[in-house]
Protein backbone atom coordinates (compact mmCIF):
# COMPACT_ATOMS: atom_id res chain seq x y z
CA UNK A 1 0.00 0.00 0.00
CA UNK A 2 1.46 3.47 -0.88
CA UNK A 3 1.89 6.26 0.97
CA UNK A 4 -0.79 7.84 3.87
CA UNK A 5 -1.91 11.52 3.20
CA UNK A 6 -4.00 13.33 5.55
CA UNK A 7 -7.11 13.02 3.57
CA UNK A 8 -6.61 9.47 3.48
CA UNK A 9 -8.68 7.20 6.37
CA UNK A 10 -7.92 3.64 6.85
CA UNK A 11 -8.96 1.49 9.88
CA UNK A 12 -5.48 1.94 11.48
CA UNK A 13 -6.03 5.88 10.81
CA UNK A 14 -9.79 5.56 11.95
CA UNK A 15 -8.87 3.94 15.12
CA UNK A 16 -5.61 6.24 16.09
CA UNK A 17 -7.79 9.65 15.41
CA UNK A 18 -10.79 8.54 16.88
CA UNK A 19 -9.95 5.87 19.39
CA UNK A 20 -11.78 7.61 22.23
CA UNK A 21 -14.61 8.25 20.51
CA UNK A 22 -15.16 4.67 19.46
CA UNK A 23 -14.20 3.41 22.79
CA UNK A 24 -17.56 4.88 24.35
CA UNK A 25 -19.49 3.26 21.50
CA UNK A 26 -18.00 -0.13 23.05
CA UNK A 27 -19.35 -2.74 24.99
CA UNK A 28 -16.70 -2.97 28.32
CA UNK A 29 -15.64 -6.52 27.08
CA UNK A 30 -14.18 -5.07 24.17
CA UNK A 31 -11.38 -2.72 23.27
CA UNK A 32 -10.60 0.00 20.41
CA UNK A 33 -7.40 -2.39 19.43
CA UNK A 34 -9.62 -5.57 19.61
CA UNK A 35 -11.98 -4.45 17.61
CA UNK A 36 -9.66 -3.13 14.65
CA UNK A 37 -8.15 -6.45 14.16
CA UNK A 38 -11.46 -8.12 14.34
CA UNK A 39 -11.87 -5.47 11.17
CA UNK A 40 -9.15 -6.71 9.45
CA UNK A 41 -9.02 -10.74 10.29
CA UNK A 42 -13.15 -9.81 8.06
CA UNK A 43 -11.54 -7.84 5.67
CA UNK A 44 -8.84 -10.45 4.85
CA UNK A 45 -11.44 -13.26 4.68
CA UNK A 46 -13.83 -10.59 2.66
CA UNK A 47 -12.57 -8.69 0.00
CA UNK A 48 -15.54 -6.83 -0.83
CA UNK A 49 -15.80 -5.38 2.55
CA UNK A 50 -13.05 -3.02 1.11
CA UNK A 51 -15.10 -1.41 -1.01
CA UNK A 52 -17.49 -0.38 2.40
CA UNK A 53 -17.12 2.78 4.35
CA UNK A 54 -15.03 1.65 7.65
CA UNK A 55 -17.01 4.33 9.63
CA UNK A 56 -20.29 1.41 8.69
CA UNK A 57 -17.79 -1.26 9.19
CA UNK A 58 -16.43 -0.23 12.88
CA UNK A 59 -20.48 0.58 13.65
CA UNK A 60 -21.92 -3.30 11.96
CA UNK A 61 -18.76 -4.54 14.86
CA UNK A 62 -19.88 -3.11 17.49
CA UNK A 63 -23.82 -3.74 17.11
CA UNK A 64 -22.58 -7.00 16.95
CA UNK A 65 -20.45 -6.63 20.42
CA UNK A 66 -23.00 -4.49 22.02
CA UNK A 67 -25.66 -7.69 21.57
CA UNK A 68 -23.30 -10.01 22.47
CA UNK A 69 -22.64 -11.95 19.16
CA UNK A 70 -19.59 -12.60 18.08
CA UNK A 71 -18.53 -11.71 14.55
CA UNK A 72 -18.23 -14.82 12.54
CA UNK A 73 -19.59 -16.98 14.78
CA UNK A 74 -22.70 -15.92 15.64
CA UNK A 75 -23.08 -12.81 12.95
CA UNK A 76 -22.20 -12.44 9.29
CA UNK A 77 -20.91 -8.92 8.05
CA UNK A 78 -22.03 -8.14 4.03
CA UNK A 79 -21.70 -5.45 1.79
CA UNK A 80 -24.60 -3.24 1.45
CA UNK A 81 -25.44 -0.64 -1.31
CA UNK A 82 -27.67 2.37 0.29
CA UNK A 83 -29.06 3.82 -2.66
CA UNK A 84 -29.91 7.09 -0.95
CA UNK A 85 -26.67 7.79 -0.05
CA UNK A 86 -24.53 6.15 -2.82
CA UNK A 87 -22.47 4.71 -0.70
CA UNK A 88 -21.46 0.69 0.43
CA UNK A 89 -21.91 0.25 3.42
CA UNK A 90 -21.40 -2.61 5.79
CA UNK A 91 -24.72 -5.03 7.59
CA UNK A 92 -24.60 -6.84 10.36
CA UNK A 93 -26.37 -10.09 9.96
CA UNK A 94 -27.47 -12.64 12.84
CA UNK A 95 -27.92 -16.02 11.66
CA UNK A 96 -29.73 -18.76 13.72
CA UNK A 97 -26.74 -19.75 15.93
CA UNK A 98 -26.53 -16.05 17.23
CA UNK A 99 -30.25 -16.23 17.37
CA UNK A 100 -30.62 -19.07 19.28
CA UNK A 101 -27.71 -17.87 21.83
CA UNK A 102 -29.16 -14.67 22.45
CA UNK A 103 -32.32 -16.69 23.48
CA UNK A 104 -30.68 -18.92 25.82
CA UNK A 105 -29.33 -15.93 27.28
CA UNK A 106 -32.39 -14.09 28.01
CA UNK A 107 -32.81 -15.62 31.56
CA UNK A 108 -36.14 -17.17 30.66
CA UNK A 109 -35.23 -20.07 28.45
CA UNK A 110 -32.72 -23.06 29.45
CA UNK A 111 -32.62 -24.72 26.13
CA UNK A 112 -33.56 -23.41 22.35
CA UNK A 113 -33.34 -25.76 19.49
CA UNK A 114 -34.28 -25.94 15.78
CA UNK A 115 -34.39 -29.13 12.81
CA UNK A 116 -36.06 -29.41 9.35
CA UNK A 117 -38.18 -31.91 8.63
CA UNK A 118 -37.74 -34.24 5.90
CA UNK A 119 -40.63 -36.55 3.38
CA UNK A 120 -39.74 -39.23 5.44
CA UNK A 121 -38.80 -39.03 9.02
CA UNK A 122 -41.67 -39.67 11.55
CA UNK A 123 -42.87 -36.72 12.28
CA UNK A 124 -46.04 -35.19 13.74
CA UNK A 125 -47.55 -32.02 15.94
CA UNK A 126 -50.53 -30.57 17.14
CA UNK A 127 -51.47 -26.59 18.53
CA UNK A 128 -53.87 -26.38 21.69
CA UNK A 129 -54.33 -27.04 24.65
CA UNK A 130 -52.80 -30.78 24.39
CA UNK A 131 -50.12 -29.44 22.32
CA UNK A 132 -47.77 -31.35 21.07
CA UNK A 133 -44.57 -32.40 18.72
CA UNK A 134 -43.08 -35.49 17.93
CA UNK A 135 -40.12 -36.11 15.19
CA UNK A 136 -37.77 -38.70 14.99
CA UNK A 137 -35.53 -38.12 11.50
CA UNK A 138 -35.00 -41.14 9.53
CA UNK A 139 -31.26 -42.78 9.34
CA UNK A 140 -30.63 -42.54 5.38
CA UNK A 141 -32.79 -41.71 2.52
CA UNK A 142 -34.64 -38.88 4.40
CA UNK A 143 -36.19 -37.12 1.27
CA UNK A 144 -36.67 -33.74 0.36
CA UNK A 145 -37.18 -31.05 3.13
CA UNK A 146 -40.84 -30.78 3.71
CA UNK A 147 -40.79 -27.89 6.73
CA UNK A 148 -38.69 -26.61 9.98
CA UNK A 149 -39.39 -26.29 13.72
CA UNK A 150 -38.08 -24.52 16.74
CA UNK A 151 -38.48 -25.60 20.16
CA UNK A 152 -38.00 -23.43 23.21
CA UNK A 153 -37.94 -24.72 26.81
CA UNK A 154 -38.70 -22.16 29.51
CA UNK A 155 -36.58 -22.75 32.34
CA UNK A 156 -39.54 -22.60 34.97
CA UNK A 157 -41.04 -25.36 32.76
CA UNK A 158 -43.49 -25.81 29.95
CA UNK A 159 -42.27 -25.52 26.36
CA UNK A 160 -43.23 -23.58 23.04
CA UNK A 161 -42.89 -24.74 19.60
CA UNK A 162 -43.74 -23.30 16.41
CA UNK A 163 -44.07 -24.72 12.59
CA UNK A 164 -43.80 -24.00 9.65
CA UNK A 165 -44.21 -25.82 6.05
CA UNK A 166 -41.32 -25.52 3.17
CA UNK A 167 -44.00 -23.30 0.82
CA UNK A 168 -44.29 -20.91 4.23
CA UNK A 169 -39.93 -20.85 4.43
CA UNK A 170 -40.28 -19.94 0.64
CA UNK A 171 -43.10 -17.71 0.78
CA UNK A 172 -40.63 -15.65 3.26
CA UNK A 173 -37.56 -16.25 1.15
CA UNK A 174 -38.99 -14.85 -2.45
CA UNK A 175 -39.18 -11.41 -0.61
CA UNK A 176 -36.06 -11.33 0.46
CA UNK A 177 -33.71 -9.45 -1.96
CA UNK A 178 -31.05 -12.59 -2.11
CA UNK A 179 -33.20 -15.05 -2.61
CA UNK A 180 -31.06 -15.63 -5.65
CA UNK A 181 -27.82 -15.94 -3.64
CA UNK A 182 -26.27 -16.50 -0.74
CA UNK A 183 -27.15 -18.51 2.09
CA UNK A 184 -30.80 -19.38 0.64
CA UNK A 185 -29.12 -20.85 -2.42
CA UNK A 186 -25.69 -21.90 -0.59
CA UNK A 187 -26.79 -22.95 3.24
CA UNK A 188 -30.78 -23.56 2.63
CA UNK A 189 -31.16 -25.36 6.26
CA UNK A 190 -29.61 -22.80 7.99
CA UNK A 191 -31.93 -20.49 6.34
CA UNK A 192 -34.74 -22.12 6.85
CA UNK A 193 -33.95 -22.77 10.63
CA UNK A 194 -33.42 -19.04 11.13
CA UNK A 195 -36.85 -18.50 9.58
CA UNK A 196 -38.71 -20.26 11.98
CA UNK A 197 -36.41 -19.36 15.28
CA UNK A 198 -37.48 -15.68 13.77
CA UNK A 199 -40.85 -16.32 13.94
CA UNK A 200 -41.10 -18.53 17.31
CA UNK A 201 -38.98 -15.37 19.13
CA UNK A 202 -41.81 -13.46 18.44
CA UNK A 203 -44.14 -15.05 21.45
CA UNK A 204 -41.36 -15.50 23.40
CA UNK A 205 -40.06 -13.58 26.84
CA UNK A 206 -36.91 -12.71 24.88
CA UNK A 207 -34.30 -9.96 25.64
CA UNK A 208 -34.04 -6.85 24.38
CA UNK A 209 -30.72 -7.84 23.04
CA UNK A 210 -32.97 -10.58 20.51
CA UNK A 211 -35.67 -8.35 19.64
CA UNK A 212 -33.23 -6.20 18.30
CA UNK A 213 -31.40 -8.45 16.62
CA UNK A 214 -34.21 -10.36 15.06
CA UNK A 215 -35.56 -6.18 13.94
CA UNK A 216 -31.95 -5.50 12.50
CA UNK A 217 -32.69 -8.77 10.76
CA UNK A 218 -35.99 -7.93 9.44
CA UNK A 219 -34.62 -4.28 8.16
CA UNK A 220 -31.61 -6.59 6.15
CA UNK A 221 -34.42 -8.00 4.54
CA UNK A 222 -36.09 -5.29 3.50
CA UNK A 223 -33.16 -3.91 1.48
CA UNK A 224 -33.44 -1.07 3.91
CA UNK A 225 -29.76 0.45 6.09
CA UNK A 226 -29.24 -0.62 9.01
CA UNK A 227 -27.74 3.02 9.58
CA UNK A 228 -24.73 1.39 11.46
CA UNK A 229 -22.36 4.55 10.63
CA UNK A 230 -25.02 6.39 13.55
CA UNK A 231 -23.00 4.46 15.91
CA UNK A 232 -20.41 6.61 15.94
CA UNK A 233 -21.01 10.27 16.29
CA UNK A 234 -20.40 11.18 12.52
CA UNK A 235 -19.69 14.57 13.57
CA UNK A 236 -17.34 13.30 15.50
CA UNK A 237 -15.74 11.35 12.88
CA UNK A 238 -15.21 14.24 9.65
CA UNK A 239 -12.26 15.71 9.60
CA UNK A 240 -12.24 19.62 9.47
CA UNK A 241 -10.46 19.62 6.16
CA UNK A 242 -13.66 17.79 4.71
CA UNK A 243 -14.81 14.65 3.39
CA UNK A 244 -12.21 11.97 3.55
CA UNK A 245 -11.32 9.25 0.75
CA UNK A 246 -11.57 5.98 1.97
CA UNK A 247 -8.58 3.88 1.67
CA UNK A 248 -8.88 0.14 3.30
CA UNK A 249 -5.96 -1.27 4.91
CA UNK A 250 -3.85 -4.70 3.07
CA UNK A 251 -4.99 -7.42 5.36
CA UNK A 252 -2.74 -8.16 8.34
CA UNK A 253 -1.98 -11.46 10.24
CA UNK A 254 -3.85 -10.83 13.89
């Protein structure tokens, strides 16, 4: 990588500038430094979050931290184009691990689970008052994926379940704006898991942490910003000599 000049602003620059500013954005488990090489262990293993504004990428990390998901693990960041601004910016996604976690760590539910169902495993489940939901998958041979389930056990007992039917996980998935790509064409079961935990955590006593992440979720799928760069006091952020270019570190080893 060339030369810095003062208009330019990497994550190394971001950080050194700014690093008390972002510091208060922070959840206390997590430092300035800890955070900037969790930004560039993503942006080695993602090239196109280069191409994002780091202000958006520093804000999609610590939305993450602040809910208690760890990037990678439990959340996915992706490129986003906002349209109204003409810029890329950077999404933070949960997917149905971080979803589930967040629910086990609301204080109201011991143990949170989620399976598709397949043409032939023994499966069956009734709503009411003698509620109930049986599924036992088959060895081999299980057939094509027929629907998905999440189970949540409260931890002063009793249990909630939900269902839903593969035309109900598509129905969902043709109005999201990659249904052509990614995960629903690369990791379908995850998807479809994540569907259904989405839908279950909404007659749940969840944490504030989930509802937001499940709402974060929903504005992903809208095609709408997340408006992650709000994080951090953008005022706090522009330089006096005016809007910066944006120049993205070479990927280091952590």
């Amino acid at each position: 990588m060339g030369k810095e000049t003062s208009k330019e602003l990497t994550i190394q620059g971001l950080l050194h500038n700014y690093k008390d500013q972002i510091a208060l954005a922070l959840p206390k488990h997590m430092s300035a430094d800890r955070m900037a090489r969790i930004a560039l262990t993503i942006i080695r293993k993602n090239k196109n979050l280069e191409k994002c504004n780091p202000i958006s990428l520093f804000g999609a990390i610590i939305q993450a931290s602040q809910l208690g998901l760890e990037v990678g693990i439990h959340a996915h960041l992706v490129p986003f184009y906002n349209k109204h601004t003409k810029t890329t910016e950077v999404q933070m996604i949960p997917d149905y691990r971080g979803l589930m976690h967040l629910a086990r760590n609301s204080g109201a539910i011991s143990i949170f689970q989620a399976s598709v169902v397949h043409q032939n495993d023994q499966f069956d489940y009734q709503f009411g008052t003698a509620s109930f939901l049986h599924h036992k998958p088959e060895k081999s041979q299980r057939g094509e994926i027929i629907g998905a389930y999440a189970v949540a056990t409260f931890k002063d007992g009793g249990s909630q379940f939900d269902y839903m039917t593969k035309e109900e996980i598509d129905s969902i998935r043709d109005r999201s704006k990659a249904k052509d790509s990614g995960p629903w064409v690369t990791d379908y079961v995850a998807m479809a898991q994540k569907t259904i935990i989405k839908r279950l955590c909404k007659y749940l006593p969840v944490s504030i942490e989930l509802q937001k992440a499940v709402n974060l979720d929903d504005v992903n799928d809208l095609n709408m910003s997340q408006s992650n760069m709000a994080i951090i006091d953008s005022e706090l952020l522009e330089p006096a000599s005016g809007k910066p270019d944006v120049v993205m570190p070479e990927p280091v080893g952590e």
